[in-house]
Protein backbone atom coordinates (compact mmCIF):
# COMPACT_ATOMS: atom_id res chain seq x y z
CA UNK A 1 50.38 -8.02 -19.88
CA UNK A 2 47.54 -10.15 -21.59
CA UNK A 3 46.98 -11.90 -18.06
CA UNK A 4 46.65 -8.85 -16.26
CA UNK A 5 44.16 -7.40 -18.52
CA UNK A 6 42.00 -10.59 -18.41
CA UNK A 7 42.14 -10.40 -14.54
CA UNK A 8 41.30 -6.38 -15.03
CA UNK A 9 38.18 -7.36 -17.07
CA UNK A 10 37.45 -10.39 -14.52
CA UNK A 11 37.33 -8.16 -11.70
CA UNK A 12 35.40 -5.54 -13.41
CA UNK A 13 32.55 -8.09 -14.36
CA UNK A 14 32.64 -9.61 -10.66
CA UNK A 15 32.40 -6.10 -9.64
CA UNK A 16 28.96 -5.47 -11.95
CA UNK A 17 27.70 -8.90 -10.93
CA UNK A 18 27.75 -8.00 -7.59
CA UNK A 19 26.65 -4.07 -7.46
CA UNK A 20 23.55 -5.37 -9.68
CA UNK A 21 22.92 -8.11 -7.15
CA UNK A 22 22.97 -5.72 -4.56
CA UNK A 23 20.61 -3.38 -6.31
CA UNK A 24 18.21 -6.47 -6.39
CA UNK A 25 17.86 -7.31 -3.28
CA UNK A 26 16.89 -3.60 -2.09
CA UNK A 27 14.18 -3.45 -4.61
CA UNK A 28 12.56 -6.24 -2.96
CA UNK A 29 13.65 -6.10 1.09
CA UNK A 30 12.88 -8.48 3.15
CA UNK A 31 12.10 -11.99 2.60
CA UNK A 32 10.17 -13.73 -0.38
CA UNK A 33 6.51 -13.31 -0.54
CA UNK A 34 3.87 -15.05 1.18
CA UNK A 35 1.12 -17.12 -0.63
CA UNK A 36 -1.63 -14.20 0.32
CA UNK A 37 1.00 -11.28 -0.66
CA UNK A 38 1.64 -12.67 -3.65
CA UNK A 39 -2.58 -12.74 -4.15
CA UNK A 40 -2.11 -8.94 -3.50
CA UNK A 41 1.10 -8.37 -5.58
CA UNK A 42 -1.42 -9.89 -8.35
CA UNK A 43 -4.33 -7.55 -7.53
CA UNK A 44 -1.75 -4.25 -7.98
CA UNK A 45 -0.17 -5.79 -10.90
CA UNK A 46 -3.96 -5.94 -12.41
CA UNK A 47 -5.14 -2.44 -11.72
CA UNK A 48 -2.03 -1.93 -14.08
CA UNK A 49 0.94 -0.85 -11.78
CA UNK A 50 4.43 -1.76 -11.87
CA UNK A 51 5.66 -3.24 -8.26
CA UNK A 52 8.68 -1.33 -7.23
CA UNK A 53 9.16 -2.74 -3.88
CA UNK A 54 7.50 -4.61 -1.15
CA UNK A 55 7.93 -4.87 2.17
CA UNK A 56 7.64 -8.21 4.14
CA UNK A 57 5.57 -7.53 7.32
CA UNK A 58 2.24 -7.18 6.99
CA UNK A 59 0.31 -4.66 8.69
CA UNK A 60 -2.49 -7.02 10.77
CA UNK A 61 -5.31 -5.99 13.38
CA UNK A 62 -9.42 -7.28 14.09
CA UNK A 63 -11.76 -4.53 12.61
CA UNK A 64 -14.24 -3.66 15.90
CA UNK A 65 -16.73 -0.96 15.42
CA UNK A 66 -15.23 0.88 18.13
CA UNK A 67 -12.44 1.78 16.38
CA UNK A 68 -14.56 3.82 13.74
CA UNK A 69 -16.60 5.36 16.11
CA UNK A 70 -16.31 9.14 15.57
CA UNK A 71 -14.40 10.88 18.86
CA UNK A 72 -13.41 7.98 20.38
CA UNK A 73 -12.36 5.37 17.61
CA UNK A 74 -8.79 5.70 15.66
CA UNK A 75 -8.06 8.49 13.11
CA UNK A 76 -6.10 6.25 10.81
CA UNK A 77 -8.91 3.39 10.67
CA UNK A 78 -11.74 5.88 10.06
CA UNK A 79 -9.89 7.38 7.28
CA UNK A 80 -8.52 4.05 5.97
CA UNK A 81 -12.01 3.26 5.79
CA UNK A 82 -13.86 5.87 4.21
CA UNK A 83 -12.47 5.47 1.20
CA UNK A 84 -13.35 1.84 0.84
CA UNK A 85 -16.29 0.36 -1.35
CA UNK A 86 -16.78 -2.06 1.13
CA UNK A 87 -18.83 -1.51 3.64
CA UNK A 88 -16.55 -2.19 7.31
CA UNK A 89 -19.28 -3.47 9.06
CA UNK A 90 -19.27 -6.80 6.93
CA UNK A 91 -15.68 -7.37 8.76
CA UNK A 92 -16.38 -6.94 12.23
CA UNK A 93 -14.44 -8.94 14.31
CA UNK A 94 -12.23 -10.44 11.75
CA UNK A 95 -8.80 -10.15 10.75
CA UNK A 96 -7.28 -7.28 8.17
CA UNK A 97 -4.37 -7.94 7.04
CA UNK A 98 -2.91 -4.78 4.99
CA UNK A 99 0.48 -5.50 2.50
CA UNK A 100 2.54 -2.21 1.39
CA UNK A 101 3.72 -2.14 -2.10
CA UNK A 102 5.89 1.07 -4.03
CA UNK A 103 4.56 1.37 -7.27
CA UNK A 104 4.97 3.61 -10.20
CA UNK A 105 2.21 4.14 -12.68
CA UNK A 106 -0.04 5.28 -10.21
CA UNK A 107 -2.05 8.58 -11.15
CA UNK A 108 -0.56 10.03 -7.47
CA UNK A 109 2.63 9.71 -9.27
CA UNK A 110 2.22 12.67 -11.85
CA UNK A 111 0.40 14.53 -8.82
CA UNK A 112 3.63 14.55 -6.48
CA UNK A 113 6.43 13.60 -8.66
CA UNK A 114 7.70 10.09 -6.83
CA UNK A 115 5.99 6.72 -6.56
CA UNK A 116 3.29 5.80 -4.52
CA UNK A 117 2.79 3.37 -1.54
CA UNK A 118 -0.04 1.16 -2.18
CA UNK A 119 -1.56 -0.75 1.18
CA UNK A 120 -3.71 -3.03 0.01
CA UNK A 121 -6.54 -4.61 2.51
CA UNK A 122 -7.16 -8.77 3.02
CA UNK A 123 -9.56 -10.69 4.73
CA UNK A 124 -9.56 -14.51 4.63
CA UNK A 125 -7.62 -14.60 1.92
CA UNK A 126 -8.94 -11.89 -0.66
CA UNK A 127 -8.71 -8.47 -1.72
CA UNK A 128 -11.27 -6.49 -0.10
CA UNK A 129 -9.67 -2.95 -0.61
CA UNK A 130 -6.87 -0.33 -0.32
CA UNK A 131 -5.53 2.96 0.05
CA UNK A 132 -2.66 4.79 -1.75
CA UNK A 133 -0.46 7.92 -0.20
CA UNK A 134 2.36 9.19 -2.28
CA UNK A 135 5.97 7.66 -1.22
CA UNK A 136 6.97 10.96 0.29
CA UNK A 137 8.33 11.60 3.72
CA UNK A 138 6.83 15.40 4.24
CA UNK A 139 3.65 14.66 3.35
CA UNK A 140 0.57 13.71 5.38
CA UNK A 141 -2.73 13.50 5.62
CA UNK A 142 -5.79 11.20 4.81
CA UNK A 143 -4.96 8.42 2.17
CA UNK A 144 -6.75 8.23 -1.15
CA UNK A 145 -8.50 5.55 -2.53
CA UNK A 146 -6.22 2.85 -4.18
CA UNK A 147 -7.02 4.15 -7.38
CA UNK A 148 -5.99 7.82 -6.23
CA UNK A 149 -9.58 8.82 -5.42
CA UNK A 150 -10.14 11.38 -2.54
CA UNK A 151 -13.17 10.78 -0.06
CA UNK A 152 -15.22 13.17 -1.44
CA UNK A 153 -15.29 11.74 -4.96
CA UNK A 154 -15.37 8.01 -3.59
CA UNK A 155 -18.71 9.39 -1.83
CA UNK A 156 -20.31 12.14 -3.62
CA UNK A 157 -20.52 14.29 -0.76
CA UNK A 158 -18.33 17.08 1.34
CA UNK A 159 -16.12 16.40 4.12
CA UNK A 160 -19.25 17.64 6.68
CA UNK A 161 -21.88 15.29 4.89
CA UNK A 162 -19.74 12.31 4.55
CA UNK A 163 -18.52 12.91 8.92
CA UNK A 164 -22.32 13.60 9.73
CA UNK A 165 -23.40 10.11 7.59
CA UNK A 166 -20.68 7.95 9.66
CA UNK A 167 -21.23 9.18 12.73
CA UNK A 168 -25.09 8.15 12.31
CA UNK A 169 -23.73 4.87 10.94
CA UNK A 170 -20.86 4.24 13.09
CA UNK A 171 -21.42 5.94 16.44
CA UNK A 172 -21.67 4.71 19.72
């Protein structure tokens, strides 16, 4: 009876060991983090948010003016953009290399009740920006800042202003 118990209690641990192994790995999917995501896994972890997940491909394209030209450039770039500090034209032609992060902690959190995606933006190496979007499949729209920001309080002005400014700066 004894020896039946102990295997009981054997295969009950096993049983944990496994299930919480299991739970680790799909916190973190995909493989281990490269050198530069672990720069941005860093950067998150320093604006004071608590790395949920990570995925392990990397979101990667060359920033050409056309594609913030208003009308003809892409939607997603222009917005990704406009709530940048950095100015885009000081990456022309180079490579942007965006990693996505689930975090909680994040003001967009309270705002929509889940966690939020962070993408956060590298060139050669370093941090140059980000956007956030709450971790929600039936939302969209424009991302926010990645400090939760919309693009009208990362630039002072309304929705009109700030398209009438880029155009003049980034128009054909």
């Amino acid at each position: 009876m004894k020896r039946n118990r102990i295997w009981l209690w054997a295969g009950i641990g096993l049983s944990i060991v496994i299930l919480y192994s299991f739970m680790q790995l799909s916190v973190h999917p995909g493989k281990p983090m490269s050198e530069e995501q672990k720069i941005a896994a860093s950067y998150v972890k320093s604006l004071g948010y608590k790395i949920v997940s990570h995925s392990s491909k990397p979101i990667t394209y060359t920033l050409e003016k056309s594609l913030l030209a208003p009308g003809t450039g892409a939607i997603p770039y222009i917005q990704t953009w406009s709530v940048q500090s950095q100015d885009p034209a000081n990456y022309y032609g180079k490579e942007i290399v965006t990693y996505r992060f689930k975090v909680s902690g994040h003001p967009l959190d309270r705002m929509y009740n889940t966690n939020t995606a962070l993408f956060v933006m590298m060139s050669e190496g370093k941090v140059i920006g980000g956007t956030s979007f709450p971790d929600r499949n039936d939302l969209a729209g424009a991302p926010y800042s990645i400090d939760g920001k919309t693009l009208e309080e990362i630039t002072g002005n309304s929705f009109g202003e700030w398209r009438e400014q880029w155009a003049k700066k980034y128009g054909n």
